[in-house]
PDB file of N, CA and C in Angstrom:
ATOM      1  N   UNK A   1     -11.953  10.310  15.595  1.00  0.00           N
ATOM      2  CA  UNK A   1     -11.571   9.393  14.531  1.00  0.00           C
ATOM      3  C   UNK A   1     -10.053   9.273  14.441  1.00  0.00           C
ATOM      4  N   UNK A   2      -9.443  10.129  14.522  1.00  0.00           N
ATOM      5  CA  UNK A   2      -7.490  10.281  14.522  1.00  0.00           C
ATOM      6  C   UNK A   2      -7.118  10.490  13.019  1.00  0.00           C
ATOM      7  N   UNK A   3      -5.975  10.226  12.973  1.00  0.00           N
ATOM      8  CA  UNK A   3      -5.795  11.204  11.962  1.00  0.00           C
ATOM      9  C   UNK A   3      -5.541   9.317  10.560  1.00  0.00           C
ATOM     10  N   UNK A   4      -6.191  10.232   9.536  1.00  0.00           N
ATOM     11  CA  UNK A   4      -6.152   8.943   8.568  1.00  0.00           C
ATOM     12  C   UNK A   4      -5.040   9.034   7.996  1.00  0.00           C
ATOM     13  N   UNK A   5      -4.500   7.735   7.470  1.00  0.00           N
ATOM     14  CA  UNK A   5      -3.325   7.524   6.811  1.00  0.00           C
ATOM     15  C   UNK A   5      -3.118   6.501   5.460  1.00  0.00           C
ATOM     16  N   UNK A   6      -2.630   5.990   4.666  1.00  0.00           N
ATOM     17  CA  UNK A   6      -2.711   5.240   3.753  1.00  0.00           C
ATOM     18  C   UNK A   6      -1.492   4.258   4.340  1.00  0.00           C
ATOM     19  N   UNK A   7      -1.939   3.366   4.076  1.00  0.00           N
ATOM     20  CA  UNK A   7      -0.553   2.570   3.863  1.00  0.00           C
ATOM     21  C   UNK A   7       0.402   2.267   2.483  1.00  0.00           C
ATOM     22  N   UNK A   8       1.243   2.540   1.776  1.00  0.00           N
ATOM     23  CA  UNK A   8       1.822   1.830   0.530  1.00  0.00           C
ATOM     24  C   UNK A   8       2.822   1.570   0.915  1.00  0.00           C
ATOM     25  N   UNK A   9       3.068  -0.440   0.349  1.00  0.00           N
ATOM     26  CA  UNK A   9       4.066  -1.283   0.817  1.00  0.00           C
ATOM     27  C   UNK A   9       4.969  -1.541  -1.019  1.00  0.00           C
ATOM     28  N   UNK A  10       5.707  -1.573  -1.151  1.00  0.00           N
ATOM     29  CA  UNK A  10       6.580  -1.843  -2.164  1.00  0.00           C
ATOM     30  C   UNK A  10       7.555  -2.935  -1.650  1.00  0.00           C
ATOM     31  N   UNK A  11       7.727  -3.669  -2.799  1.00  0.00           N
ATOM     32  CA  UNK A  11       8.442  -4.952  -2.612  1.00  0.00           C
ATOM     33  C   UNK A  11       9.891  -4.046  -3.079  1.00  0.00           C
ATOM     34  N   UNK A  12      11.107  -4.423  -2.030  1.00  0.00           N
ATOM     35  CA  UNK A  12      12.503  -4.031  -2.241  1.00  0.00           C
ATOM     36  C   UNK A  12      13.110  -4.558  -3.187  1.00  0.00           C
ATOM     37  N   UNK A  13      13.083  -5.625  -3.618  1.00  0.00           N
ATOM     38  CA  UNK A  13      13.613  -6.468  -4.392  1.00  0.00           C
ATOM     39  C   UNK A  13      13.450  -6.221  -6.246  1.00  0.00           C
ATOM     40  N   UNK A  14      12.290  -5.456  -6.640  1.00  0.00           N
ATOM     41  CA  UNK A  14      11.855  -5.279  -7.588  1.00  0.00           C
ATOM     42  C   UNK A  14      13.036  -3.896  -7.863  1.00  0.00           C
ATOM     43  N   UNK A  15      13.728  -3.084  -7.673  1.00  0.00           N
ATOM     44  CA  UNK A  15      14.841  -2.358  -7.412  1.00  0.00           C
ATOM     45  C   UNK A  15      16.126  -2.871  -7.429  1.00  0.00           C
ATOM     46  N   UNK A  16      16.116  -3.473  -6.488  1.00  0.00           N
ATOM     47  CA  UNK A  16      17.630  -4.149  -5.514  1.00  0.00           C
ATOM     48  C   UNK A  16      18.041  -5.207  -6.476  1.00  0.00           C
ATOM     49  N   UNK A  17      17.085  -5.659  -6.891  1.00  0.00           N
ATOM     50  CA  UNK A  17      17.404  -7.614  -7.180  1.00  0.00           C
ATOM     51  C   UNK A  17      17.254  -7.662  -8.942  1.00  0.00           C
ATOM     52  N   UNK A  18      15.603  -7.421  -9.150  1.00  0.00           N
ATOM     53  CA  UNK A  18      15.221  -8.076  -9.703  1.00  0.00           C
ATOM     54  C   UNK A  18      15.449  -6.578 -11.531  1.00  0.00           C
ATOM     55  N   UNK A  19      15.863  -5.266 -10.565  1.00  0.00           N
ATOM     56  CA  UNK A  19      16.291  -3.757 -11.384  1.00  0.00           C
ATOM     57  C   UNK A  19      15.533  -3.336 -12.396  1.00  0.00           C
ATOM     58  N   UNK A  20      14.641  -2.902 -12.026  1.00  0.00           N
ATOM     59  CA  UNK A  20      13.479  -2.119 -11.865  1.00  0.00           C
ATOM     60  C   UNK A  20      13.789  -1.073 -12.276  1.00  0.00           C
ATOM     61  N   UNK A  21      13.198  -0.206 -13.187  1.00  0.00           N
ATOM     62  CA  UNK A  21      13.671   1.428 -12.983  1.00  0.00           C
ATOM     63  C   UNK A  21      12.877   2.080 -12.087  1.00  0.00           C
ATOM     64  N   UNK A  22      13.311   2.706 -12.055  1.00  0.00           N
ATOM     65  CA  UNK A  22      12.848   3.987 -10.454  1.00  0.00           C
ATOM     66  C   UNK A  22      10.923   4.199 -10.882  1.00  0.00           C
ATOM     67  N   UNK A  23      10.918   4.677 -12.291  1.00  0.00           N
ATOM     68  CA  UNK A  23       9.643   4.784 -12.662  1.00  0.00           C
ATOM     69  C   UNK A  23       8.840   3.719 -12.820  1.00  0.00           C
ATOM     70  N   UNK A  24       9.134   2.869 -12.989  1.00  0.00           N
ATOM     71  CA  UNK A  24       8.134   1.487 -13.049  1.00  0.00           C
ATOM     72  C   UNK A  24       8.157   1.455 -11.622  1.00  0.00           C
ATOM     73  N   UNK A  25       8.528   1.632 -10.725  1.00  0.00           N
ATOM     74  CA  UNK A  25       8.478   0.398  -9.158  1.00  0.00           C
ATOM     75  C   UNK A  25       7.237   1.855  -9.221  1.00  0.00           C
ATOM     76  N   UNK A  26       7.520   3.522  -9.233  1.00  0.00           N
ATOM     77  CA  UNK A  26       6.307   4.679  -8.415  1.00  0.00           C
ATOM     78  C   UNK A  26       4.960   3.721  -9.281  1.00  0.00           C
ATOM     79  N   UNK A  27       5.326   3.457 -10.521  1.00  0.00           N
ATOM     80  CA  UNK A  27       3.980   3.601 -11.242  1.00  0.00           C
ATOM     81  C   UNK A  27       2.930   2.328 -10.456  1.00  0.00           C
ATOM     82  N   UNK A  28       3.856   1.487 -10.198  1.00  0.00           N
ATOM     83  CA  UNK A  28       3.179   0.578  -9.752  1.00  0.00           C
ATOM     84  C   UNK A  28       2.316   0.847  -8.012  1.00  0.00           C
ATOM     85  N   UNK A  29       3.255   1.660  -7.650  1.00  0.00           N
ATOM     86  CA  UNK A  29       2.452   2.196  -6.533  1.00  0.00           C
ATOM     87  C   UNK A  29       1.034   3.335  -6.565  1.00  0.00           C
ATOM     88  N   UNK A  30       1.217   3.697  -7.795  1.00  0.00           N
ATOM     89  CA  UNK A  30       0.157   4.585  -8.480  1.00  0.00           C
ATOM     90  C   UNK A  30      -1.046   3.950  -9.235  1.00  0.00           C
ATOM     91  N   UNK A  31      -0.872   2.921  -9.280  1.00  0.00           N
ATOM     92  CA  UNK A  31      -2.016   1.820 -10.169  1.00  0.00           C
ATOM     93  C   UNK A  31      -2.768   1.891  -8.655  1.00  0.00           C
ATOM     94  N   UNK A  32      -1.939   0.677  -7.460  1.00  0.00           N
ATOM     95  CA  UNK A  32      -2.395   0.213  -6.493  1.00  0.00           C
ATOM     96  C   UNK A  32      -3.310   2.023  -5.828  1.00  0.00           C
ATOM     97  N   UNK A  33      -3.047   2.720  -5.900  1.00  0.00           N
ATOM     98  CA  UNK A  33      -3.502   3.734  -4.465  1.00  0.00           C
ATOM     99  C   UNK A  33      -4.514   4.323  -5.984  1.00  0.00           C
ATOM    100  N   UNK A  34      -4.611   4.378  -6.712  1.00  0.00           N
ATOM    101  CA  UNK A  34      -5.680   4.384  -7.514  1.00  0.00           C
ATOM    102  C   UNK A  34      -6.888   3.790  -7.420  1.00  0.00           C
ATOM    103  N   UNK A  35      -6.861   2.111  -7.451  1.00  0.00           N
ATOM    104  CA  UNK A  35      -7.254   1.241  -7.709  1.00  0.00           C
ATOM    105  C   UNK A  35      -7.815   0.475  -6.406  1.00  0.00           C
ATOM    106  N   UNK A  36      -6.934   0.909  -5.086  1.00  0.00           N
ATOM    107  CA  UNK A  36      -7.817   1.476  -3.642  1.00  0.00           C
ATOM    108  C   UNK A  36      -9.129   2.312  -4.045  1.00  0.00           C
ATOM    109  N   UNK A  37      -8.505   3.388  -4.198  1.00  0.00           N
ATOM    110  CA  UNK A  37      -9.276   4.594  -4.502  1.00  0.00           C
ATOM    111  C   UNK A  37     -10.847   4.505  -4.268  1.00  0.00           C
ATOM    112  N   UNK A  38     -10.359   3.857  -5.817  1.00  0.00           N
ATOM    113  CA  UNK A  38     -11.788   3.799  -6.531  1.00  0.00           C
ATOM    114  C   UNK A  38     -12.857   2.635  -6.094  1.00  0.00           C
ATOM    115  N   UNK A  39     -11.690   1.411  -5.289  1.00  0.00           N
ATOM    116  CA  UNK A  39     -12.568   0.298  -4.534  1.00  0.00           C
ATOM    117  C   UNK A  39     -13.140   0.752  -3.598  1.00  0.00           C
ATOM    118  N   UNK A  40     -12.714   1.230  -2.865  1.00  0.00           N
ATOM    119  CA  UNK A  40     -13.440   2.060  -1.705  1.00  0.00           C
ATOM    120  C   UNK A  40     -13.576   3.350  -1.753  1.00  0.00           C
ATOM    121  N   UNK A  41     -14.380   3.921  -2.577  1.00  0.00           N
ATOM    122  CA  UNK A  41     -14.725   5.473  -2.577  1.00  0.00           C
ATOM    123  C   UNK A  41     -15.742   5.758  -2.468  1.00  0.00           C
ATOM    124  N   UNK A  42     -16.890   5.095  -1.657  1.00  0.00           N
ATOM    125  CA  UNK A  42     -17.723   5.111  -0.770  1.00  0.00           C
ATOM    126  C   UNK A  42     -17.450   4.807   0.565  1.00  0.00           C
ATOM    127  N   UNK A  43     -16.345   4.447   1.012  1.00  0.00           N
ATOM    128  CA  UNK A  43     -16.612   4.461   2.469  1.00  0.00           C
ATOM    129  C   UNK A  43     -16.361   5.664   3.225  1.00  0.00           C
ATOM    130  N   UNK A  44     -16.226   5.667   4.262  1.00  0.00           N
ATOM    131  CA  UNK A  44     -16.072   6.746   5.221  1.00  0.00           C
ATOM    132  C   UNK A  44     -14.898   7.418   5.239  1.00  0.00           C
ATOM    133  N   UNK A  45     -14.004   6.243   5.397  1.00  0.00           N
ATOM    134  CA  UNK A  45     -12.506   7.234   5.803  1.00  0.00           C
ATOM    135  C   UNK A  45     -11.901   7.631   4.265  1.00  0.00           C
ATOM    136  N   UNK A  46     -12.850   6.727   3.383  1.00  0.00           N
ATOM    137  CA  UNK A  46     -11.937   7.481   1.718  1.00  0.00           C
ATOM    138  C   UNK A  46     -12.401   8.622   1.613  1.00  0.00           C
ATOM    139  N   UNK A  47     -13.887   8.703   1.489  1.00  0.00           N
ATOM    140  CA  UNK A  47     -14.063  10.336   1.713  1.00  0.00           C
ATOM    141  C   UNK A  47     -13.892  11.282   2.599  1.00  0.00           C
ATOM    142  N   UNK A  48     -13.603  11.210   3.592  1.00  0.00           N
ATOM    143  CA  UNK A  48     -13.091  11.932   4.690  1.00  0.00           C
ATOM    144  C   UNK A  48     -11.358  12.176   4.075  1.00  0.00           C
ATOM    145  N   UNK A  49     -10.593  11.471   3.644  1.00  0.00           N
ATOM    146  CA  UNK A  49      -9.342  11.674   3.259  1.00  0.00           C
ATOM    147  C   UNK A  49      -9.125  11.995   2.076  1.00  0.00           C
ATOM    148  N   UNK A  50     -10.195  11.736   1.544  1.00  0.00           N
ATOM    149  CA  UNK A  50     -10.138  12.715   0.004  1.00  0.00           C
ATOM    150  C   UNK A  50     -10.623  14.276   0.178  1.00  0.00           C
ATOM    151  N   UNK A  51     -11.565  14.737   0.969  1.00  0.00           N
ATOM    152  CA  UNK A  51     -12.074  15.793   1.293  1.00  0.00           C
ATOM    153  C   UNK A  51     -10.948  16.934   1.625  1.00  0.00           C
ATOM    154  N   UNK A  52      -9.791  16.797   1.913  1.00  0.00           N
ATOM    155  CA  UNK A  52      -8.426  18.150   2.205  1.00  0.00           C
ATOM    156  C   UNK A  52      -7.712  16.869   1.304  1.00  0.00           C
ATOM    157  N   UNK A  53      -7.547  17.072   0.572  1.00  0.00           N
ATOM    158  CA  UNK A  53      -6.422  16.805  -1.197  1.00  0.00           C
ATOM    159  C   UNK A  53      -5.290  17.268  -0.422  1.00  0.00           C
ATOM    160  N   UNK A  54      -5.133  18.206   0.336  1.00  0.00           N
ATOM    161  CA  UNK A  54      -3.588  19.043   0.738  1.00  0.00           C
ATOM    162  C   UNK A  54      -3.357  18.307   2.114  1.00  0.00           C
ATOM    163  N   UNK A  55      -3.805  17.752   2.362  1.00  0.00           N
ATOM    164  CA  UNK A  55      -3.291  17.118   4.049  1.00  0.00           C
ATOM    165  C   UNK A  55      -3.497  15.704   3.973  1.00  0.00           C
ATOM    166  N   UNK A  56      -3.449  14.741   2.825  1.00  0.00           N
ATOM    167  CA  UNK A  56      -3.619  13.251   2.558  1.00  0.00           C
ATOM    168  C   UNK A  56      -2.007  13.032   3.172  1.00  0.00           C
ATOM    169  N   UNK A  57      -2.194  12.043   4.022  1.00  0.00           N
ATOM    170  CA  UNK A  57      -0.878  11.142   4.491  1.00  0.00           C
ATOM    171  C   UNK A  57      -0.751   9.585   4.121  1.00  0.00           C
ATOM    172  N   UNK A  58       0.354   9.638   3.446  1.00  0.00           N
ATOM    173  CA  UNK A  58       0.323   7.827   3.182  1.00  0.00           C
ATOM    174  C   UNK A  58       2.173   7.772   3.779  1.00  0.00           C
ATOM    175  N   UNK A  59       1.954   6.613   4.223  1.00  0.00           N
ATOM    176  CA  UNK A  59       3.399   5.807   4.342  1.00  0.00           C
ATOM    177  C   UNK A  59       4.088   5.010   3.433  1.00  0.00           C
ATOM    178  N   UNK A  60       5.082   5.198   3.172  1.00  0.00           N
ATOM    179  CA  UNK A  60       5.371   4.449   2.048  1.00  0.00           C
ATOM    180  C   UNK A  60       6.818   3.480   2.781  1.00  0.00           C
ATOM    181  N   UNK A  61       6.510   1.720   2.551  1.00  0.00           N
ATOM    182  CA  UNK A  61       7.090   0.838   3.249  1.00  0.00           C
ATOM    183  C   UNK A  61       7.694   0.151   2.209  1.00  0.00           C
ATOM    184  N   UNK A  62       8.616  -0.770   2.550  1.00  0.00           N
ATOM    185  CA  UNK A  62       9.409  -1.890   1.773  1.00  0.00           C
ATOM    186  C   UNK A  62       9.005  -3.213   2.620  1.00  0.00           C
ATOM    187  N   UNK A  63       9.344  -3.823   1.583  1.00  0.00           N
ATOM    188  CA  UNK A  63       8.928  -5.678   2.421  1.00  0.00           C
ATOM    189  C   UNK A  63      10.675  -6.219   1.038  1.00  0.00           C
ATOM    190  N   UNK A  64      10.704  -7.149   1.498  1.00  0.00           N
ATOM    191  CA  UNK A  64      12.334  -7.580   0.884  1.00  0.00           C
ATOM    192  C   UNK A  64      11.756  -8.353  -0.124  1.00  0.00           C
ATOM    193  N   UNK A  65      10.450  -8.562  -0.497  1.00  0.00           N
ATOM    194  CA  UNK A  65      10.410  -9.884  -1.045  1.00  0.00           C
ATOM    195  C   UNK A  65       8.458  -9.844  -1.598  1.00  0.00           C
ATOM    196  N   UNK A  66       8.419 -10.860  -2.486  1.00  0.00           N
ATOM    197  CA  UNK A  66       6.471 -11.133  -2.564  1.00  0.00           C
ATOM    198  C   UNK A  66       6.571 -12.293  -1.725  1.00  0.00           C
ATOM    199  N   UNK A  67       7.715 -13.056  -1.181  1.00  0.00           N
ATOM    200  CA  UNK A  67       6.773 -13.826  -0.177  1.00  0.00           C
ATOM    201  C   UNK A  67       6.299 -12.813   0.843  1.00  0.00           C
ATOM    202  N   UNK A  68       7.144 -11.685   1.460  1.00  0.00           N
ATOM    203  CA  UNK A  68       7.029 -10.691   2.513  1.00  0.00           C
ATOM    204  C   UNK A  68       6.023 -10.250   2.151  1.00  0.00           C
ATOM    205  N   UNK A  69       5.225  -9.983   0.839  1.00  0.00           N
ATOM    206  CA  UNK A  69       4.018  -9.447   0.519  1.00  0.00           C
ATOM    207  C   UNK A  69       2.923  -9.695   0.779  1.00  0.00           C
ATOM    208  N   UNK A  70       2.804 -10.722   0.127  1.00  0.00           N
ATOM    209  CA  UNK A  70       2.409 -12.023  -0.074  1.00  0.00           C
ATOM    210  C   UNK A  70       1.571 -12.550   1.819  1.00  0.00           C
ATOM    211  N   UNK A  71       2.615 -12.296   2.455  1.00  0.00           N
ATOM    212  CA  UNK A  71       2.383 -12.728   4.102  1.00  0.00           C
ATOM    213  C   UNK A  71       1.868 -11.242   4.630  1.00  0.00           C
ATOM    214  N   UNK A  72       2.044 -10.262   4.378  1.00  0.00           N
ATOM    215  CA  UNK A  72       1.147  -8.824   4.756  1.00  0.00           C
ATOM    216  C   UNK A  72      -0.144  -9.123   3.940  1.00  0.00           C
ATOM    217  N   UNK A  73      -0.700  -9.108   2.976  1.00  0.00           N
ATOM    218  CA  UNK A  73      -1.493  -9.723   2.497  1.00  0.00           C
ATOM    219  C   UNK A  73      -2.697 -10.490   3.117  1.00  0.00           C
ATOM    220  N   UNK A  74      -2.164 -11.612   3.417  1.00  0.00           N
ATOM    221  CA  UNK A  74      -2.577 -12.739   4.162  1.00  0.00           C
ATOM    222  C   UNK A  74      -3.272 -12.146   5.436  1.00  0.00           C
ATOM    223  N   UNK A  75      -1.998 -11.714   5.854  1.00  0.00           N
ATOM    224  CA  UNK A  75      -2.587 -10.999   7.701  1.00  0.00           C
ATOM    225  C   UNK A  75      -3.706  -9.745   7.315  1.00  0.00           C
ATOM    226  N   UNK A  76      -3.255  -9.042   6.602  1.00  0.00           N
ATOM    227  CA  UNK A  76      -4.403  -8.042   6.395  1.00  0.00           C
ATOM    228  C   UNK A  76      -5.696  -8.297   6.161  1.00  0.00           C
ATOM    229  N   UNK A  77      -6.006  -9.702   5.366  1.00  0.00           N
ATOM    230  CA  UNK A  77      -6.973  -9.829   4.937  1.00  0.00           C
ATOM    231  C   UNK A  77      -7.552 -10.552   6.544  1.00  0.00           C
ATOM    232  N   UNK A  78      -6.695 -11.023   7.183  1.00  0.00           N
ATOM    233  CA  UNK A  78      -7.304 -12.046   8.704  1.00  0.00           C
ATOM    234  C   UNK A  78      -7.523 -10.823   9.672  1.00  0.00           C
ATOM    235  N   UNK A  79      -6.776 -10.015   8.810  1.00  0.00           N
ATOM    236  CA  UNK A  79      -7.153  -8.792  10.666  1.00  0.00           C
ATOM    237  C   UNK A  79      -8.452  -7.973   9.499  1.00  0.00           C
ATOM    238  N   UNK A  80      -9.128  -7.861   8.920  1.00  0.00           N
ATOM    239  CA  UNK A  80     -10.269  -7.503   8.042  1.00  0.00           C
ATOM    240  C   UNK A  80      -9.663  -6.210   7.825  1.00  0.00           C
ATOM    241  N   UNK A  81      -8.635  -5.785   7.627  1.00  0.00           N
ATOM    242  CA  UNK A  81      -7.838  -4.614   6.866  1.00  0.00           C
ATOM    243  C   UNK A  81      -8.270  -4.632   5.687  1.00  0.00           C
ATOM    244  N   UNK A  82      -9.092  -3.470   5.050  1.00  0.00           N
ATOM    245  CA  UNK A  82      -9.291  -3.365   3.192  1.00  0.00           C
ATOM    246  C   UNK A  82      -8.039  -2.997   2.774  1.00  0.00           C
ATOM    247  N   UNK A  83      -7.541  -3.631   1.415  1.00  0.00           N
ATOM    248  CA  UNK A  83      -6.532  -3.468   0.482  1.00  0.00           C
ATOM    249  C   UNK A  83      -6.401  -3.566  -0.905  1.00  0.00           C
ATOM    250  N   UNK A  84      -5.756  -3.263  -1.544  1.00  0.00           N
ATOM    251  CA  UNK A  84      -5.602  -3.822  -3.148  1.00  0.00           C
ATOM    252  C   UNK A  84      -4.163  -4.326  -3.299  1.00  0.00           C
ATOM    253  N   UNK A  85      -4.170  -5.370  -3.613  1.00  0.00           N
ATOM    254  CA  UNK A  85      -2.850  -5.953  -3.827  1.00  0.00           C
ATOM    255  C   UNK A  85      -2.698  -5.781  -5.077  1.00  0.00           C
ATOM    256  N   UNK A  86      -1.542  -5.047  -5.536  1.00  0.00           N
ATOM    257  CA  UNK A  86      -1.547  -4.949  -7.460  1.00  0.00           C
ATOM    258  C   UNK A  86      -0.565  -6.074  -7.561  1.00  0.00           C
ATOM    259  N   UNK A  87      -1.068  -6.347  -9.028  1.00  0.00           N
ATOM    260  CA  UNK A  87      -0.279  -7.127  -9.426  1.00  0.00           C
ATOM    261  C   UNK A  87      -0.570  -7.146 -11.482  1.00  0.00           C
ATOM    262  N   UNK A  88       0.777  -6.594 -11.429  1.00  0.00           N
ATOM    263  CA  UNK A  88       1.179  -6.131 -12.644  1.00  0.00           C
ATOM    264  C   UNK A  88       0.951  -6.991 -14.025  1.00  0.00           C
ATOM    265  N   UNK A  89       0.416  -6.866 -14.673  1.00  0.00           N
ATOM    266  CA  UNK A  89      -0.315  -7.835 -15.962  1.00  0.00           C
ATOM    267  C   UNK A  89       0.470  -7.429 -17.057  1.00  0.00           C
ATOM    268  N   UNK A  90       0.916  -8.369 -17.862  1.00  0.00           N
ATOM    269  CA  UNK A  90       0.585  -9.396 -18.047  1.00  0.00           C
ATOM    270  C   UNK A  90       1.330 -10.562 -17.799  1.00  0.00           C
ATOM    271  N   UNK A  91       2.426  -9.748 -16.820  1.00  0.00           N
ATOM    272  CA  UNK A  91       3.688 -10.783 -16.014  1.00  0.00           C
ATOM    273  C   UNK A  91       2.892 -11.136 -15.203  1.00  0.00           C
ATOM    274  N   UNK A  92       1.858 -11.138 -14.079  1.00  0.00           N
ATOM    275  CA  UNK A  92       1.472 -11.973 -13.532  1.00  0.00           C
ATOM    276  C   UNK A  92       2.148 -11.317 -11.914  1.00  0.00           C
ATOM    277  N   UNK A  93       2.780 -10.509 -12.125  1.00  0.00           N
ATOM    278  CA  UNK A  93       3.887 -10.398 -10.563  1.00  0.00           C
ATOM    279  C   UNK A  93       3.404  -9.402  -9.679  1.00  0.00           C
ATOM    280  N   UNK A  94       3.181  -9.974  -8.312  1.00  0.00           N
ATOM    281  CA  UNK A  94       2.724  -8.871  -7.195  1.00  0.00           C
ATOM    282  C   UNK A  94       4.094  -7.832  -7.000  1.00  0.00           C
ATOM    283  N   UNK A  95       3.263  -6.209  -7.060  1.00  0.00           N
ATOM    284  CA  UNK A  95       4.512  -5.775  -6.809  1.00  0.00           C
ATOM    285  C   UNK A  95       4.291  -4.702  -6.081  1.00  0.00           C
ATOM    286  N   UNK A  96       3.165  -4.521  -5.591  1.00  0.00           N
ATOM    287  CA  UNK A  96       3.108  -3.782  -4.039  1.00  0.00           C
ATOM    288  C   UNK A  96       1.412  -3.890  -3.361  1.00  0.00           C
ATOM    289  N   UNK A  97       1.295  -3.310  -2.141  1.00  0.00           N
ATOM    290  CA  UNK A  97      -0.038  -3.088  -1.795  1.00  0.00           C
ATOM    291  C   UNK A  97      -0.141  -2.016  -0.881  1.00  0.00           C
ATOM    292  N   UNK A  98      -1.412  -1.444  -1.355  1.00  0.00           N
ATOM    293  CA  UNK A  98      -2.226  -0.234  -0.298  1.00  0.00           C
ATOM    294  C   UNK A  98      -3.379  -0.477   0.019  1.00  0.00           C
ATOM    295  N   UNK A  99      -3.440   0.001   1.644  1.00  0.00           N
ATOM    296  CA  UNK A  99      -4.494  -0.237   2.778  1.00  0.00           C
ATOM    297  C   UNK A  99      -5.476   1.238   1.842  1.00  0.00           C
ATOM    298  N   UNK A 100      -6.879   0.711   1.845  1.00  0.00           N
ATOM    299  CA  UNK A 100      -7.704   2.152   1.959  1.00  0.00           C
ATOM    300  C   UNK A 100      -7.555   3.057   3.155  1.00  0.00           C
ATOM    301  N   UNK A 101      -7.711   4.153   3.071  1.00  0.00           N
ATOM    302  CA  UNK A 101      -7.446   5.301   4.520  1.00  0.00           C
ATOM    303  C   UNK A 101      -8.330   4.553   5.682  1.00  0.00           C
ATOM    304  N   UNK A 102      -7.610   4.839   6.707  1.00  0.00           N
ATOM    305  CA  UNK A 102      -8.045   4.655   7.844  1.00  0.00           C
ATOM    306  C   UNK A 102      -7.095   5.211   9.302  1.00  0.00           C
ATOM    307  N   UNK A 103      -8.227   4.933  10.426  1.00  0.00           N
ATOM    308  CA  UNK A 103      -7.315   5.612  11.352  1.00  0.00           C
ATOM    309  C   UNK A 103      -5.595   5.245  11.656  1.00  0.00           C
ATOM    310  N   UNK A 104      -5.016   5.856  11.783  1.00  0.00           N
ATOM    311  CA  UNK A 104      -3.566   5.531  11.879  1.00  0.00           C
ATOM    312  C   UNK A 104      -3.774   4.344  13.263  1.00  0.00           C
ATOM    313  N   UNK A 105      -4.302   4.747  14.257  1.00  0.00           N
ATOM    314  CA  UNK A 105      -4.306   3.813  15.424  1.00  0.00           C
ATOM    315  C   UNK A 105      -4.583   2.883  15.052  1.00  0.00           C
ATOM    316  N   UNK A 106      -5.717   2.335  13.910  1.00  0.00           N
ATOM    317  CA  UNK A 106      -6.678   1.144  13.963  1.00  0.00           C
ATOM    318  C   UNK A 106      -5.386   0.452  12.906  1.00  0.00           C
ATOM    319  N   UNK A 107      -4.694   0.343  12.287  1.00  0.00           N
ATOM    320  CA  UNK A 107      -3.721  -0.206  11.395  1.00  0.00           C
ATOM    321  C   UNK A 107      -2.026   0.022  11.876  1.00  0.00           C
ATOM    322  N   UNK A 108      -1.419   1.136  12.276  1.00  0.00           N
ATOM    323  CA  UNK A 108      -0.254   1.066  12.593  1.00  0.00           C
ATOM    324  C   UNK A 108       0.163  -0.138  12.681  1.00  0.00           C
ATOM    325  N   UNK A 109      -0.221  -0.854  13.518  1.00  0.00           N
ATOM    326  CA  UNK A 109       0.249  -2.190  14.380  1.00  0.00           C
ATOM    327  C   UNK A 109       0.569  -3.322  13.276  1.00  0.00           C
ATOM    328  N   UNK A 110       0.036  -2.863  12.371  1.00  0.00           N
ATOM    329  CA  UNK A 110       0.512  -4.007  11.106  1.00  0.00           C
ATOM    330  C   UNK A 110       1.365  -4.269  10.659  1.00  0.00           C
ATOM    331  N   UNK A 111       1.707  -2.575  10.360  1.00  0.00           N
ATOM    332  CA  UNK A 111       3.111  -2.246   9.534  1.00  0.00           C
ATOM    333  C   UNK A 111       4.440  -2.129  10.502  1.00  0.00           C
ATOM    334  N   UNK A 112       3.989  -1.896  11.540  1.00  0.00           N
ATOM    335  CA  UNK A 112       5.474  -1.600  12.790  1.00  0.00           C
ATOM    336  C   UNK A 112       7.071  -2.054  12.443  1.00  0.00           C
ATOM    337  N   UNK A 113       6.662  -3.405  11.918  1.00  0.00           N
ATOM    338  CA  UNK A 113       8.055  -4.532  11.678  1.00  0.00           C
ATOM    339  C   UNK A 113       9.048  -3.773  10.014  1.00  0.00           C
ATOM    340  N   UNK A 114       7.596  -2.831   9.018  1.00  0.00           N
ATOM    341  CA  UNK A 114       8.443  -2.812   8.158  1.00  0.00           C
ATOM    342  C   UNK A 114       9.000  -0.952   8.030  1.00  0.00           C
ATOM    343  N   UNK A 115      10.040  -1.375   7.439  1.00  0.00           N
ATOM    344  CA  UNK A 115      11.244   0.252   7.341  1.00  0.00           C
ATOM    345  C   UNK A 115      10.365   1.056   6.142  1.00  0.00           C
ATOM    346  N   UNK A 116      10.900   2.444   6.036  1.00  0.00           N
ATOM    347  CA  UNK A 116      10.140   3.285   4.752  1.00  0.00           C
ATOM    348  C   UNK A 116      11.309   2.964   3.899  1.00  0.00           C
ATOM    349  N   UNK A 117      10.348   2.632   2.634  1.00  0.00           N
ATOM    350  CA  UNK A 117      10.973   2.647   1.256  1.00  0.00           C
ATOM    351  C   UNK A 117      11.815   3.629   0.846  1.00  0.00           C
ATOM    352  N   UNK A 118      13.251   2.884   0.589  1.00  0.00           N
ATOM    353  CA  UNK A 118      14.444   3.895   0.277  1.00  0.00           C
ATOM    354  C   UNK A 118      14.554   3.210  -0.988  1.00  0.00           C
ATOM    355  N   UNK A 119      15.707   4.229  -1.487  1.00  0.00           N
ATOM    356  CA  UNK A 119      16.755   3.638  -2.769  1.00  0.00           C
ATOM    357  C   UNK A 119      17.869   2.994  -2.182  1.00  0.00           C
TER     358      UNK A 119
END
């Protein structure tokens, strides 16, 4: 199977641009990998990656923008990648997304183009 991984993508701009505090941009990444979670917590690789709590791997990415989102999104849903796109209520604004676990091989190839989320 290889080794499972999460994906979490955060929009840069919600920081950089649009100034964000540090705790609103995690929380929002904490709704989304929740809210995975629980969408897929019957399949295979969620329980398999929930099963060692101490060895869960996620990546954590930047995209510059919700059009950049917005277009991961899009492709994920055409390459049949499961995801949750959050989007923060009652503003209405996408402000990140996570892949449910899966093999690192079968998804890498998605994310390649984007950098890990800095300050």
């Amino acid at each position: 199977m290889g080794e499972l991984v999460q994906y979490v993508v955060i929009r840069g701009d919600l920081l950089k641009t649009m100034k964000w505090p540090i705790g609103a941009v995690i929380a929002q990444a904490c709704h989304a990998c929740t809210a995975v979670t629980h969408l897929f917590y019957t399949d295979n690789d969620t329980q398999a990656y929930l099963a060692n709590l101490n060895a869960m791997h996620k990546i954590v990415l930047e995209v510059p923008d919700e059009s950049s989102l917005n277009d991961l999104c899009l492709t994920l849903m055409n390459g049949d990648i499961y995801h949750k796109l959050w989007i923060e209520q009652p503003e209405d604004i996408r402000t990140c997304l996570v892949t449910k676990p899966y093999p690192k091989s079968k998804v890498q190839s998605y994310f390649k183009k984007y950098k890990l989320f800095k300050l």
